[in-house]
Protein backbone atom coordinates (compact mmCIF):
# COMPACT_ATOMS: atom_id res chain seq x y z
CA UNK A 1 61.66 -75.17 1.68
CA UNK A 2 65.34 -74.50 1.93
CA UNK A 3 65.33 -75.44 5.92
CA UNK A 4 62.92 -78.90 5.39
CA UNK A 5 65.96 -79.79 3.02
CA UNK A 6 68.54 -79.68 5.26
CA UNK A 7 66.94 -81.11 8.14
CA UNK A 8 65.82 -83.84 5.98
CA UNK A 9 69.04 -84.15 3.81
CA UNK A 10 70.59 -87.91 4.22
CA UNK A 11 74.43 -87.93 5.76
CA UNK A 12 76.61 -89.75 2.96
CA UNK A 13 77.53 -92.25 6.09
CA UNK A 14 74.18 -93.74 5.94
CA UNK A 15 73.73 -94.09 2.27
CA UNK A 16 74.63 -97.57 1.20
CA UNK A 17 76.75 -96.83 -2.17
CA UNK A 18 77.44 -100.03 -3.00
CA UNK A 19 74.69 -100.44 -5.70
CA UNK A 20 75.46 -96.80 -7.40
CA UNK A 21 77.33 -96.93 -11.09
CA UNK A 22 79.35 -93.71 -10.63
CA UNK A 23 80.40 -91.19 -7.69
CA UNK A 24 80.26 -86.98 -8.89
CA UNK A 25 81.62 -84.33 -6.74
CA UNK A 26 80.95 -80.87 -7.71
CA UNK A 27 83.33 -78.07 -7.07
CA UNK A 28 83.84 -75.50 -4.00
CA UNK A 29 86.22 -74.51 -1.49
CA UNK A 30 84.49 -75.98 1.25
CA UNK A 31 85.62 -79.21 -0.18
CA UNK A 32 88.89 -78.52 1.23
CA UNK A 33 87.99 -78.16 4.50
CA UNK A 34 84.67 -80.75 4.72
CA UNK A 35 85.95 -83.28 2.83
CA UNK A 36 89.48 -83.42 1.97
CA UNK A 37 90.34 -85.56 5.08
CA UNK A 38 86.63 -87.71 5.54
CA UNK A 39 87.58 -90.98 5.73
CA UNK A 40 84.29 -92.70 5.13
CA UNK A 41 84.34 -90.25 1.53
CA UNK A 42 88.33 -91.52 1.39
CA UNK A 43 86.93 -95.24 1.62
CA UNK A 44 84.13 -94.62 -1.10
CA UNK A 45 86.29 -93.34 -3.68
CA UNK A 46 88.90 -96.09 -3.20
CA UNK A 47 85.90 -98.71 -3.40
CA UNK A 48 84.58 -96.42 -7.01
CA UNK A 49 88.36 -97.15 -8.21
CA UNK A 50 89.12 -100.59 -7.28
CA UNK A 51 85.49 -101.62 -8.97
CA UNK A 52 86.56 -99.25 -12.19
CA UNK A 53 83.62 -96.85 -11.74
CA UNK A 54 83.24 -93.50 -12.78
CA UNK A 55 84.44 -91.10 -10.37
CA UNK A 56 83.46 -87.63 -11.49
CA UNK A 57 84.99 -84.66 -10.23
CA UNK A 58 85.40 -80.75 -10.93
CA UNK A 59 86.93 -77.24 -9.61
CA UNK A 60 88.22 -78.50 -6.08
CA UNK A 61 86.76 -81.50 -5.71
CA UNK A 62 89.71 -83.24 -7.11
CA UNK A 63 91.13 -82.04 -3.31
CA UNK A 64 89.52 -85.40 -2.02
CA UNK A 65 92.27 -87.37 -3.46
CA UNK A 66 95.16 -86.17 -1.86
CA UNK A 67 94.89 -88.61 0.81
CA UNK A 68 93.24 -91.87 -0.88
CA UNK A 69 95.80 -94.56 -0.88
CA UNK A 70 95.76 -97.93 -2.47
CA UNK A 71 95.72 -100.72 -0.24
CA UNK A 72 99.35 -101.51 -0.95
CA UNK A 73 99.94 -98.07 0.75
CA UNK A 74 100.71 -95.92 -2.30
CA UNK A 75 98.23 -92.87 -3.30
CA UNK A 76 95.95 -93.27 -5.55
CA UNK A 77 96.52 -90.37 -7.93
CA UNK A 78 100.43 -91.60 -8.01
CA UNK A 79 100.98 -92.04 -12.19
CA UNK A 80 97.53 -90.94 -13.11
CA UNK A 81 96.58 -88.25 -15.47
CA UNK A 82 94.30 -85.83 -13.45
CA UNK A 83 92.73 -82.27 -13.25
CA UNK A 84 91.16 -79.45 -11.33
CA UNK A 85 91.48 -75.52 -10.17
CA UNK A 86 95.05 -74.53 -10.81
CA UNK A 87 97.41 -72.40 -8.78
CA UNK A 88 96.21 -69.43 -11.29
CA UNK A 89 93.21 -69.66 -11.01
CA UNK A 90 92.85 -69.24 -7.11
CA UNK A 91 95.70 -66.42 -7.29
CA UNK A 92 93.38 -64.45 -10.05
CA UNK A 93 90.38 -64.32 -7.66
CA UNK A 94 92.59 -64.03 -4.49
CA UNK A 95 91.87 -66.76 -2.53
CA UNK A 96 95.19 -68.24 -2.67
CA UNK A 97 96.25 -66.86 0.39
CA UNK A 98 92.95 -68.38 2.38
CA UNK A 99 93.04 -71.68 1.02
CA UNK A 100 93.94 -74.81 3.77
CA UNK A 101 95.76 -76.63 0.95
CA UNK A 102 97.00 -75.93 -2.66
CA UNK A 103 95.00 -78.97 -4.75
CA UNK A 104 97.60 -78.32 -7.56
CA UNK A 105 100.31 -78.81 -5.16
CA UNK A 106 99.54 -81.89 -3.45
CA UNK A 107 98.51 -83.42 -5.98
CA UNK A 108 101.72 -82.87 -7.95
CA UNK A 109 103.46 -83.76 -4.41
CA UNK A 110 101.51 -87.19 -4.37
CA UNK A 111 103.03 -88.41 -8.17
CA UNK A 112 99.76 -86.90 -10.15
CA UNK A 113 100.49 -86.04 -13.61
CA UNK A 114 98.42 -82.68 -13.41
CA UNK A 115 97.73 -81.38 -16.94
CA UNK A 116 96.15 -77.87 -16.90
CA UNK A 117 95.17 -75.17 -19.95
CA UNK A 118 94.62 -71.26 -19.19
CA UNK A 119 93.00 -70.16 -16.31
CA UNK A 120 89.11 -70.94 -17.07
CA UNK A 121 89.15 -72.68 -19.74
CA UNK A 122 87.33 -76.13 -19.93
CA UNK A 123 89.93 -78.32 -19.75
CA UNK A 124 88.56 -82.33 -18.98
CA UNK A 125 91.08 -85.06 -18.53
CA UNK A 126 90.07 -88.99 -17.92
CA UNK A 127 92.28 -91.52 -16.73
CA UNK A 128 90.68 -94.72 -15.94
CA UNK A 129 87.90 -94.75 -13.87
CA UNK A 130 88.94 -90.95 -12.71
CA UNK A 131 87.26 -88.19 -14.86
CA UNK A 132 88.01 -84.80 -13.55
CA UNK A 133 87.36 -81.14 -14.62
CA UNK A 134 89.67 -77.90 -13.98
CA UNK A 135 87.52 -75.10 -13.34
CA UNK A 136 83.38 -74.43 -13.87
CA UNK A 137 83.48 -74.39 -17.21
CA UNK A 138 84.67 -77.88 -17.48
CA UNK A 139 81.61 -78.92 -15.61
CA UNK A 140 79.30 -79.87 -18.33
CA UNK A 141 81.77 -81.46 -20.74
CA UNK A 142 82.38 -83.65 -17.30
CA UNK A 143 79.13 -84.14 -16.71
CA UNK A 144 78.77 -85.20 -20.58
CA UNK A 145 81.62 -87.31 -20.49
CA UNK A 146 80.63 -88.90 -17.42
CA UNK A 147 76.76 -89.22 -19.49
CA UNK A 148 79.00 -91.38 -22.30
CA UNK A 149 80.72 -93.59 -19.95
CA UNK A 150 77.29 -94.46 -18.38
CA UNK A 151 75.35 -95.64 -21.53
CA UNK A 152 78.87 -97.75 -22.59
């Protein structure tokens, strides 16, 4: 079953997104390295913002927005509130060391107002259009706050 799904899986550059109400990104270190730097995934979340839809994201997804710039050139996460897995959190499992990227860092580095809480807690901050989670336990108050913004 698990090797029909990922020869039949869909490649996000042939999905037409256009007609979807809200973009979600779950968590993982792979992020980092997959999809940090994709530029068609870059493109898609600056369409999500510049229409005001939901962009849902959690752990390391956040990661994804250290490169998306506005079209008058400054990053997108410049001024806004924002979340995801802190400094702490990777140095507590020890994966600090391995990581291509701090997301707490850059993020900080691009003019993000990153607000965290103690390591694993759920922490959920919107700002916006941009609804992100800290670590896995923030996932399902994300995915509940996401759930709220839909049926507005």
């Amino acid at each position: 079953m698990a090797l029909y799904a990922a020869k039949n899986t869909r490649k996000l550059r042939n999905i037409d997104y256009t007609g979807f109400d809200a973009l979600f990104v779950p968590g993982g270190y792979g992020l980092l390295w997959d999809l940090a730097s994709d530029s068609f995934l870059l493109k898609l979340i600056k369409d999500f913002h510049a229409a005001q839809r939901p962009i849902a994201m959690v752990c390391h997804a956040p990661a994804i927005l250290r490169d998306v710039k506005k079209d008058n050139g400054e990053y997108l996460v410049k001024g806004v509130s924002l979340t995801g897995f802190k400094n702490a959190e990777d140095a507590e499992i020890e994966l600090d060391k391995h990581l291509l990227f701090s997301l707490e860092d850059e993020l900080k580095n691009r003019g993000a107002n990153y607000l965290s809480k103690a390591n694993w807690e759920p922490n959920v901050v919107v700002d916006g259009p941009l609804m992100t989670g800290q670590s896995p336990a923030s996932a399902a108050p994300l995915a509940q706050a996401l759930a709220d913004r839909l049926k507005a």
